[in-house]
N, C-alpha and C. Protein backbone atom coordinates (compact mmCIF):
# COMPACT_ATOMS: atom_id res chain seq x y z
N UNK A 1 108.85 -214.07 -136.13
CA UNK A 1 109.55 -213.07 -136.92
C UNK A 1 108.85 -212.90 -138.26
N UNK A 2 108.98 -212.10 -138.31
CA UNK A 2 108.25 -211.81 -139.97
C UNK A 2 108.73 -211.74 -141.26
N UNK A 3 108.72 -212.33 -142.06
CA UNK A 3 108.98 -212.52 -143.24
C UNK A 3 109.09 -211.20 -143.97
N UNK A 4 110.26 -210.80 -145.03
CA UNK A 4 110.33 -209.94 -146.33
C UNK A 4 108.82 -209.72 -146.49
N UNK A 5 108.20 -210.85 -146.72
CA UNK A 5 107.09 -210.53 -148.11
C UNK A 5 105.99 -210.18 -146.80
N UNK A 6 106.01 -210.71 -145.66
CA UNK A 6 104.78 -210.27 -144.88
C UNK A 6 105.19 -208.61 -144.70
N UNK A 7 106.26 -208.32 -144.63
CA UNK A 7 106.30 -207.00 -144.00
C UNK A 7 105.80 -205.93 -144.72
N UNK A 8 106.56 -206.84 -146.16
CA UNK A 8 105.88 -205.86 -147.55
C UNK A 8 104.31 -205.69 -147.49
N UNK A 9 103.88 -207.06 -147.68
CA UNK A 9 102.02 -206.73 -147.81
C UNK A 9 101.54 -205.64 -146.47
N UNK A 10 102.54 -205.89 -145.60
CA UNK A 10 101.37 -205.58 -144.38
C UNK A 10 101.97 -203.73 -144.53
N UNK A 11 102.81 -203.36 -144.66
CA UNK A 11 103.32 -202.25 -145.34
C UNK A 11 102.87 -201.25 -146.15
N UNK A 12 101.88 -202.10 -147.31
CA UNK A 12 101.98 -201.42 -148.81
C UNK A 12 100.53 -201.21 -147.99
N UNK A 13 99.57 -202.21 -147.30
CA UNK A 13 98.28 -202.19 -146.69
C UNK A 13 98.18 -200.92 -145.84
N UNK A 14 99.11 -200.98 -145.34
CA UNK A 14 99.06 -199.68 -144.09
C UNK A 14 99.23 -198.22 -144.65
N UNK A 15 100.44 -198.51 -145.54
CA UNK A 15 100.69 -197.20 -146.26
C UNK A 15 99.65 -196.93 -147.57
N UNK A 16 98.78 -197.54 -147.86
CA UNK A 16 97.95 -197.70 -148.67
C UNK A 16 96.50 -196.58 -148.38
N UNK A 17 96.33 -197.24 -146.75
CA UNK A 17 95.03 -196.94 -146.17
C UNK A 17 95.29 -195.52 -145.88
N UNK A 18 96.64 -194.98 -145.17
CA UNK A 18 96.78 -193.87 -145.00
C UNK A 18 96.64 -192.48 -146.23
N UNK A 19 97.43 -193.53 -146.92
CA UNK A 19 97.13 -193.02 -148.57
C UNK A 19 95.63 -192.32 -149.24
N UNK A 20 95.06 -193.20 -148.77
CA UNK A 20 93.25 -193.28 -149.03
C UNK A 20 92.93 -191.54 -148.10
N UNK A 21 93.38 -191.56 -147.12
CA UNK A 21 92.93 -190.68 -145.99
C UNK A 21 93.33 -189.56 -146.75
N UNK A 22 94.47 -189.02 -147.30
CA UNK A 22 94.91 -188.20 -147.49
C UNK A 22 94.54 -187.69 -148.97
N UNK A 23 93.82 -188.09 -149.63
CA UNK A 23 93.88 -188.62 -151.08
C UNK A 23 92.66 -187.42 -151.58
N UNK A 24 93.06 -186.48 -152.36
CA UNK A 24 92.58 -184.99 -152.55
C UNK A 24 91.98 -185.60 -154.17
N UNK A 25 90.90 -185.10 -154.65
CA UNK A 25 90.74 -185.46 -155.94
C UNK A 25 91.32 -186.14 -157.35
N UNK A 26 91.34 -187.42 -157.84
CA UNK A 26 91.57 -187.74 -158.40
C UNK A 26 92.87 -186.78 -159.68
N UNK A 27 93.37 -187.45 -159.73
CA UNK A 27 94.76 -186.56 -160.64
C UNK A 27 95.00 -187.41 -162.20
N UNK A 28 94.47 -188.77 -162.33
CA UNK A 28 94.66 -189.56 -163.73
C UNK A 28 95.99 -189.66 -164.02
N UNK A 29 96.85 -190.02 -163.34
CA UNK A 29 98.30 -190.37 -163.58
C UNK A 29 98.33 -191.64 -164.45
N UNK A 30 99.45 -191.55 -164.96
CA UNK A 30 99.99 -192.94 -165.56
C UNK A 30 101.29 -193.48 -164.50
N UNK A 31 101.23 -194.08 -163.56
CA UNK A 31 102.16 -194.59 -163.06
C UNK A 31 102.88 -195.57 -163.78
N UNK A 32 104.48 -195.98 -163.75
CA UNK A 32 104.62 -196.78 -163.74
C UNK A 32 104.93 -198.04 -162.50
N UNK A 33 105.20 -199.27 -162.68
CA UNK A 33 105.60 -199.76 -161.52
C UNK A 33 106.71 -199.09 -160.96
N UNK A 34 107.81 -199.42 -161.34
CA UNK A 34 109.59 -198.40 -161.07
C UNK A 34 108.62 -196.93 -160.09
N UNK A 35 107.86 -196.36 -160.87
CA UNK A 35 107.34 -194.98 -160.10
C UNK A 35 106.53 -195.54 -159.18
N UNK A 36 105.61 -196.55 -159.10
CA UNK A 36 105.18 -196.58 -158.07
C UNK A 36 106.21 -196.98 -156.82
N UNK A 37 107.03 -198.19 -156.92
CA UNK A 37 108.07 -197.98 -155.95
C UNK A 37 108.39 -197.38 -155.42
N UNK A 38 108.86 -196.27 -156.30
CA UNK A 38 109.79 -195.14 -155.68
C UNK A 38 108.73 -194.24 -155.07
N UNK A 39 107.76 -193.94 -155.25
CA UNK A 39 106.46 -193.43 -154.52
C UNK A 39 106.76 -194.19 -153.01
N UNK A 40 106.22 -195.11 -153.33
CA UNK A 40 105.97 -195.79 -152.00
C UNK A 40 107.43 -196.08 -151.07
N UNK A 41 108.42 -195.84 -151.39
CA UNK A 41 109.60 -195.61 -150.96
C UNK A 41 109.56 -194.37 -149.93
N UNK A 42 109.64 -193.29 -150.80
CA UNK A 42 109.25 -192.13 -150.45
C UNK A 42 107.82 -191.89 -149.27
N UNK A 43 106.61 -192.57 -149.80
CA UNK A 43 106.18 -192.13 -148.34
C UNK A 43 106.41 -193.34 -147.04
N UNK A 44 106.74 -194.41 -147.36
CA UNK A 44 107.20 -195.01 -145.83
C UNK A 44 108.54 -193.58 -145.42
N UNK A 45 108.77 -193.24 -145.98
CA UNK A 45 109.90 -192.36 -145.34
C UNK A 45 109.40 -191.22 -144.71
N UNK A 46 108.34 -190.92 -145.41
CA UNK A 46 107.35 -189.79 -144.53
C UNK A 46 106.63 -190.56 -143.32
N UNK A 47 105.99 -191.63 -142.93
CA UNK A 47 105.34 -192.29 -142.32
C UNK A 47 106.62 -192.62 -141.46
N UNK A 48 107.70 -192.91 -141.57
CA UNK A 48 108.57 -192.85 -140.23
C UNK A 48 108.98 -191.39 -140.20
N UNK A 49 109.02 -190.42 -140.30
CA UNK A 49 109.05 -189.61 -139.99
C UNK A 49 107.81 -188.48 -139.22
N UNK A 50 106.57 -189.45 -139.28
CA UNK A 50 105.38 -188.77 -138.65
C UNK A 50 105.83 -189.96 -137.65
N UNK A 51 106.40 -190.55 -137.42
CA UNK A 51 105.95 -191.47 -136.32
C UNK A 51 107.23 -191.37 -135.84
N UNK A 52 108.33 -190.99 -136.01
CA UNK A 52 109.52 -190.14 -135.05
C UNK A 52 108.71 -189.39 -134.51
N UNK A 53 108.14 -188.31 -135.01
CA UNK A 53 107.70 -186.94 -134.39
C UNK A 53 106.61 -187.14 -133.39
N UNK A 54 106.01 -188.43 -133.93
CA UNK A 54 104.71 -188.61 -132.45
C UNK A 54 105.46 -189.29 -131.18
N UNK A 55 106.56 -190.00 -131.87
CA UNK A 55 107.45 -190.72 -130.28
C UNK A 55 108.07 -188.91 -129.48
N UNK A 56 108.44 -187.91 -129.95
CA UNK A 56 109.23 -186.92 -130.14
C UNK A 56 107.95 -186.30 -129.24
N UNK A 57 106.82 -185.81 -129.53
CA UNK A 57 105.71 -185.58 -129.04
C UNK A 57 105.21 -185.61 -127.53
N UNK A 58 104.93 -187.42 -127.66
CA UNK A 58 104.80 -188.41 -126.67
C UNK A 58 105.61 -188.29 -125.60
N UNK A 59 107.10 -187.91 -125.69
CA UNK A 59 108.15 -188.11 -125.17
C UNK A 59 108.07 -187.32 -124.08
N UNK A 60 107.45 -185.94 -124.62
CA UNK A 60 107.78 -184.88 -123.85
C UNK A 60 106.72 -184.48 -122.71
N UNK A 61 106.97 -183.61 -121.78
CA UNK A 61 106.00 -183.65 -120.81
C UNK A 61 105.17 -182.54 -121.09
N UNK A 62 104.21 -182.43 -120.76
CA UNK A 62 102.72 -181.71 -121.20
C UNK A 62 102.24 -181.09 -120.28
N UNK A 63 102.02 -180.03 -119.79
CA UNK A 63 101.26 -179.62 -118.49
C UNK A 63 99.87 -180.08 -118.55
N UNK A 64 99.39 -180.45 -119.92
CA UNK A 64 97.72 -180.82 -120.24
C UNK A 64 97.68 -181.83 -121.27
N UNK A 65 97.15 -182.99 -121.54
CA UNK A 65 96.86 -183.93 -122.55
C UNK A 65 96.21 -183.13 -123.95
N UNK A 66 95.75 -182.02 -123.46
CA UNK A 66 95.44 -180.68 -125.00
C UNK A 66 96.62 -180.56 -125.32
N UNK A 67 97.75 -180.22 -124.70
CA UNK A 67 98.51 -179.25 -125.11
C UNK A 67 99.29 -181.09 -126.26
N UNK A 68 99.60 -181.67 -125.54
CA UNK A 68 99.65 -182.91 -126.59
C UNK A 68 99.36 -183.25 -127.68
N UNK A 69 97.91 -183.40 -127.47
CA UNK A 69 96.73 -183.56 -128.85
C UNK A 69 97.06 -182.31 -129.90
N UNK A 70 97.22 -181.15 -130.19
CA UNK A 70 97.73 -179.90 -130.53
C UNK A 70 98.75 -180.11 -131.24
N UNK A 71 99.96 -181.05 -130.47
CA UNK A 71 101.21 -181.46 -131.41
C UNK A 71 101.32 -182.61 -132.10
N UNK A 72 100.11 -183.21 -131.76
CA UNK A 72 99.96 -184.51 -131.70
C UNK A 72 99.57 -183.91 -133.51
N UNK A 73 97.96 -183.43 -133.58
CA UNK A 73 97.60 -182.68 -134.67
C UNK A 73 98.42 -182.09 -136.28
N UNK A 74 98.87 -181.12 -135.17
CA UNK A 74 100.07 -180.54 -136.48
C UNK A 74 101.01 -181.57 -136.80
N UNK A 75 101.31 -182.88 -135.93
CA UNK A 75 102.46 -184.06 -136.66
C UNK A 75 101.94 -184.61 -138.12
N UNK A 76 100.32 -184.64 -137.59
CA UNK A 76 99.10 -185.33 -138.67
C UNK A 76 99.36 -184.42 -139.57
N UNK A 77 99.01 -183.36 -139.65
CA UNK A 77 98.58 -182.17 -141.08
C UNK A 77 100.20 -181.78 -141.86
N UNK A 78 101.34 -182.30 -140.79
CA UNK A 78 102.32 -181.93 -141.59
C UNK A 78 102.21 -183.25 -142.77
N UNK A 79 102.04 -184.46 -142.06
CA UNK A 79 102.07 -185.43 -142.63
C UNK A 79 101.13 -185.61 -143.98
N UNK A 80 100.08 -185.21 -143.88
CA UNK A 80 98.83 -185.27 -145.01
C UNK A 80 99.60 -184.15 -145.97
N UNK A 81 99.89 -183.11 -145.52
CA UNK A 81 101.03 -182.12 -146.68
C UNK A 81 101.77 -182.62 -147.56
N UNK A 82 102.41 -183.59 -146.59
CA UNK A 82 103.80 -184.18 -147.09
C UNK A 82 103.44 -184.75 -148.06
N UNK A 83 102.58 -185.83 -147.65
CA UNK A 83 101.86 -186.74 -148.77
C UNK A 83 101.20 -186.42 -150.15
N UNK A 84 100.72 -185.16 -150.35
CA UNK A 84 99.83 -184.57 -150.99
C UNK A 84 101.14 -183.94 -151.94
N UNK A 85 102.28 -183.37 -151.11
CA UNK A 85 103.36 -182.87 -152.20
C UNK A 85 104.03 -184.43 -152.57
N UNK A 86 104.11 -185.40 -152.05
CA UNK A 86 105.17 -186.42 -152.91
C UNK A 86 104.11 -187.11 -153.96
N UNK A 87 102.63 -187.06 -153.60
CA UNK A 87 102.16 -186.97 -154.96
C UNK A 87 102.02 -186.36 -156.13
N UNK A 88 101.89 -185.01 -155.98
CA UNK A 88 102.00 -183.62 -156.69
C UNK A 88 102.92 -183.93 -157.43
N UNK A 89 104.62 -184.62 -157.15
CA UNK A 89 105.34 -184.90 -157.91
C UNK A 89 105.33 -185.95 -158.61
N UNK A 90 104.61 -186.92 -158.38
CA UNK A 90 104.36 -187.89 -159.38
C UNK A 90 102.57 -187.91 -160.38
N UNK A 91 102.31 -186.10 -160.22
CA UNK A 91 100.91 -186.33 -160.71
C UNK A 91 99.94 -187.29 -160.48
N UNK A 92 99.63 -187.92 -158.75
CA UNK A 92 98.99 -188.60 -158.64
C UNK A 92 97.95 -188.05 -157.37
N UNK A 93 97.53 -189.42 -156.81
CA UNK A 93 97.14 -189.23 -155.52
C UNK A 93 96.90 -190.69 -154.90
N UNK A 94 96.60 -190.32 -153.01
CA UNK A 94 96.84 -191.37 -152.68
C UNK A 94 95.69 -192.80 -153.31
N UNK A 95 94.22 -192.11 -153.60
CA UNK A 95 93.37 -193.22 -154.20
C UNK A 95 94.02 -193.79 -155.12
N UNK A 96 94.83 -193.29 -156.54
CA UNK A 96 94.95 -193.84 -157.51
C UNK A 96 96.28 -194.82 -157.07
N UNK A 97 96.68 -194.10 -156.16
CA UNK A 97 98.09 -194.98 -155.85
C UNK A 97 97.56 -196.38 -155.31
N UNK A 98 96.17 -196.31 -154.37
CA UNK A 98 96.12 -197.63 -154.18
C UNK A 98 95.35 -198.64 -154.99
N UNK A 99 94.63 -198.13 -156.29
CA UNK A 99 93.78 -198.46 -157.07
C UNK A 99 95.07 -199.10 -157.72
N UNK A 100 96.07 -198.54 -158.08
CA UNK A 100 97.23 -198.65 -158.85
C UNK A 100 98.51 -200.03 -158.27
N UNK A 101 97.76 -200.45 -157.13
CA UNK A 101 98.87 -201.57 -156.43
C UNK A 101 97.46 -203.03 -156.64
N UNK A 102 96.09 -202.05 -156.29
CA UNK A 102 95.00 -203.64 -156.58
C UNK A 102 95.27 -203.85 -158.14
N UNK A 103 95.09 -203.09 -158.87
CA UNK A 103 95.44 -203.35 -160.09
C UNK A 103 96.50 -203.79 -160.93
N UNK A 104 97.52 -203.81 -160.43
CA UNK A 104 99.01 -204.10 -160.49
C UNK A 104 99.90 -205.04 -159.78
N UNK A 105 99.59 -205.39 -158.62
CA UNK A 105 100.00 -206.29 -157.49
C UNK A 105 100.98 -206.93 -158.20
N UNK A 106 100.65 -207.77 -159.21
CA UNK A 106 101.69 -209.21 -159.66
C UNK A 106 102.83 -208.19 -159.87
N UNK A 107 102.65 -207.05 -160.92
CA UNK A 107 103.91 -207.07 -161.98
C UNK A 107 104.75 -205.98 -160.76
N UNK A 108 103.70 -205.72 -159.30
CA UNK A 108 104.71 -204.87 -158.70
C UNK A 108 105.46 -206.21 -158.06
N UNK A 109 105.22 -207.26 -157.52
CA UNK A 109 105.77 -208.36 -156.85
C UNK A 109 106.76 -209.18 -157.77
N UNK A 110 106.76 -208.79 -158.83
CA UNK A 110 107.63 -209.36 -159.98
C UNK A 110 108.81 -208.27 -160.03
N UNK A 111 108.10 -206.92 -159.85
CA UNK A 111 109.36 -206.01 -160.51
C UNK A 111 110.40 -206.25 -159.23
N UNK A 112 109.27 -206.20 -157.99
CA UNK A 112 110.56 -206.02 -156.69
C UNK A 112 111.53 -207.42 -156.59
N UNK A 113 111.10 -208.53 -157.04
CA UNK A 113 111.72 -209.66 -157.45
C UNK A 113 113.02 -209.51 -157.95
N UNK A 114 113.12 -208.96 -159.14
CA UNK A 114 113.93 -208.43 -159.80
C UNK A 114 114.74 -207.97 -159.86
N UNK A 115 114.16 -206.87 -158.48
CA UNK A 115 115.23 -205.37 -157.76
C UNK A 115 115.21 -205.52 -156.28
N UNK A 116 116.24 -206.66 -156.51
CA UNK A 116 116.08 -206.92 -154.81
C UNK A 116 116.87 -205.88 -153.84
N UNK A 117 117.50 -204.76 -154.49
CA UNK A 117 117.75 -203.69 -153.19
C UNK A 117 116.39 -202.87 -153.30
N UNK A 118 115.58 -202.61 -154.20
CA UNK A 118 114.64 -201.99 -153.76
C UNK A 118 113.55 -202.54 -152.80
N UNK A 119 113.55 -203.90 -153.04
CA UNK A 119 112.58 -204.94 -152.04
C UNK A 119 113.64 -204.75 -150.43
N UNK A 120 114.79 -204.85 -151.01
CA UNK A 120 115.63 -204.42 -149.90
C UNK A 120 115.25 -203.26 -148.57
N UNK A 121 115.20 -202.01 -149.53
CA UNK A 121 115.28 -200.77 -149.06
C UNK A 121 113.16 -200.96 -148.20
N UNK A 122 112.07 -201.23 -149.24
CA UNK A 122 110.90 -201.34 -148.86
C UNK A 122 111.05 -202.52 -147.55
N UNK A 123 111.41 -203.29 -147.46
CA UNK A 123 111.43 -204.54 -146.17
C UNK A 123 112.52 -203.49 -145.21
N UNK A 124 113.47 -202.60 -145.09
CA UNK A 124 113.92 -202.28 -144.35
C UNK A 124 113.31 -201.27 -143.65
N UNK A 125 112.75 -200.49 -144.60
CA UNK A 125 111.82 -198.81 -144.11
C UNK A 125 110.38 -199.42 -143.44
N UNK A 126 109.70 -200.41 -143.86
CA UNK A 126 109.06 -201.26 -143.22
C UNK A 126 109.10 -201.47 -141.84
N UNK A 127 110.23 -201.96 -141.46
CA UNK A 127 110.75 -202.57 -140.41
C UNK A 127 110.97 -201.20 -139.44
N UNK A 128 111.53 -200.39 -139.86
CA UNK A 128 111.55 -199.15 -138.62
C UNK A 128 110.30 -198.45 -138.75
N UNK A 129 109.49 -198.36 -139.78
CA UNK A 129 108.24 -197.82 -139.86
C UNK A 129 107.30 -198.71 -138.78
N UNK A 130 107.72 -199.65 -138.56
CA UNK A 130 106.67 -200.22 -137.54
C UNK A 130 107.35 -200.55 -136.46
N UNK A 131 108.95 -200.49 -136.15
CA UNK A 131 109.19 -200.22 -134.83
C UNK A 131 108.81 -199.05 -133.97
N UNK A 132 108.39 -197.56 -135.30
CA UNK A 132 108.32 -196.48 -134.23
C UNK A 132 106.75 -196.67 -134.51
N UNK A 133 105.71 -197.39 -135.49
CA UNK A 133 104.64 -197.26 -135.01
C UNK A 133 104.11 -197.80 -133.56
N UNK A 134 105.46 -199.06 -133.24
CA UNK A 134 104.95 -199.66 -132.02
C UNK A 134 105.16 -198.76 -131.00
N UNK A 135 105.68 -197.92 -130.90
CA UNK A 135 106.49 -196.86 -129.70
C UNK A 135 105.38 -196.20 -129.72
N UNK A 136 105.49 -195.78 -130.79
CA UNK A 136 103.79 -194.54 -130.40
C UNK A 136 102.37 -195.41 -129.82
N UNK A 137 102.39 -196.94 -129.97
CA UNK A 137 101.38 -197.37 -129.66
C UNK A 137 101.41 -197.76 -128.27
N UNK A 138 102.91 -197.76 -127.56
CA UNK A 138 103.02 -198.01 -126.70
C UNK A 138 102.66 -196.77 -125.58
N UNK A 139 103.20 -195.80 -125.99
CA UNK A 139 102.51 -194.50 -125.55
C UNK A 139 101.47 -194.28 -125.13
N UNK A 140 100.50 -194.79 -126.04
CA UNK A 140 99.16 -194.73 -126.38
C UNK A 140 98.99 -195.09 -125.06
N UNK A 141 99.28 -196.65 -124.58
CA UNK A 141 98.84 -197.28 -123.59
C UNK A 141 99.05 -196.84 -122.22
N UNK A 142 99.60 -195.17 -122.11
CA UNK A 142 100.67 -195.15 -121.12
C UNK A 142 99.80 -193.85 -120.63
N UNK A 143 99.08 -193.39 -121.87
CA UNK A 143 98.43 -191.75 -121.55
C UNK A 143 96.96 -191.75 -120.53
């Protein structure tokens, strides 16, 4: 079983890298920690919601593995949107966001210390964020 704090690292890592992918020219934000949280709150909530839509996808029957890949696609580009506007609102992007957790790590592992429903809420969105990543991976194995 996995631990709070593993779910977190392995979490902030995943949502991090995706972050990187999506990550449109530098923006020079001043984050704070509290904002980065709530950032990263916000996109595990997008990231289970691209990964509802690929189980949602997956689910359905296809006359062609194209016609799949196609929805499969637009789940991706809604998702990189998404991401690109919940930065837009915090004047950032996904590089600085993750430049902004190597650089910050302690005082974010201190603040969530602190605010244990927000460590709360991140270990819970976690946890279904990677139950439906496993579904879609299970898929994977099935196509």
């Amino acid at each position: 079983m996995l631990t709070g704090k593993t779910v977190i690292v392995w979490a902030l890592a995943a949502v991090m890298s995706v972050m990187l992918l999506a990550a449109p020219a530098p923006a020079r934000a001043e984050l704070s920690v509290e904002a980065y949280c709530e950032l990263f709150i916000k996109a595990l909530d997008a990231d289970i919601a691209l990964y509802q839509e690929l189980v949602r996808v997956n689910g359905r029957g296809y006359e062609s593995a194209a016609e799949r890949e196609i929805d499969q696609k637009k789940a991706f580009e809604a998702h990189k949107l998404a991401l690109e506007a919940l930065y837009a609102q915090y004047n950032t992007n996904g590089q600085e966001v993750s430049l902004f957790m190597g650089a910050n790590g302690s005082a974010v592992n201190a603040y969530l210390e602190e605010n244990q429903s927000v460590k709360a809420s991140i270990v819970d969105l976690s946890e279904k964020r990677n139950y439906y990543g496993q579904m879609v991976e299970e898929y994977k194995k099935h196509q």
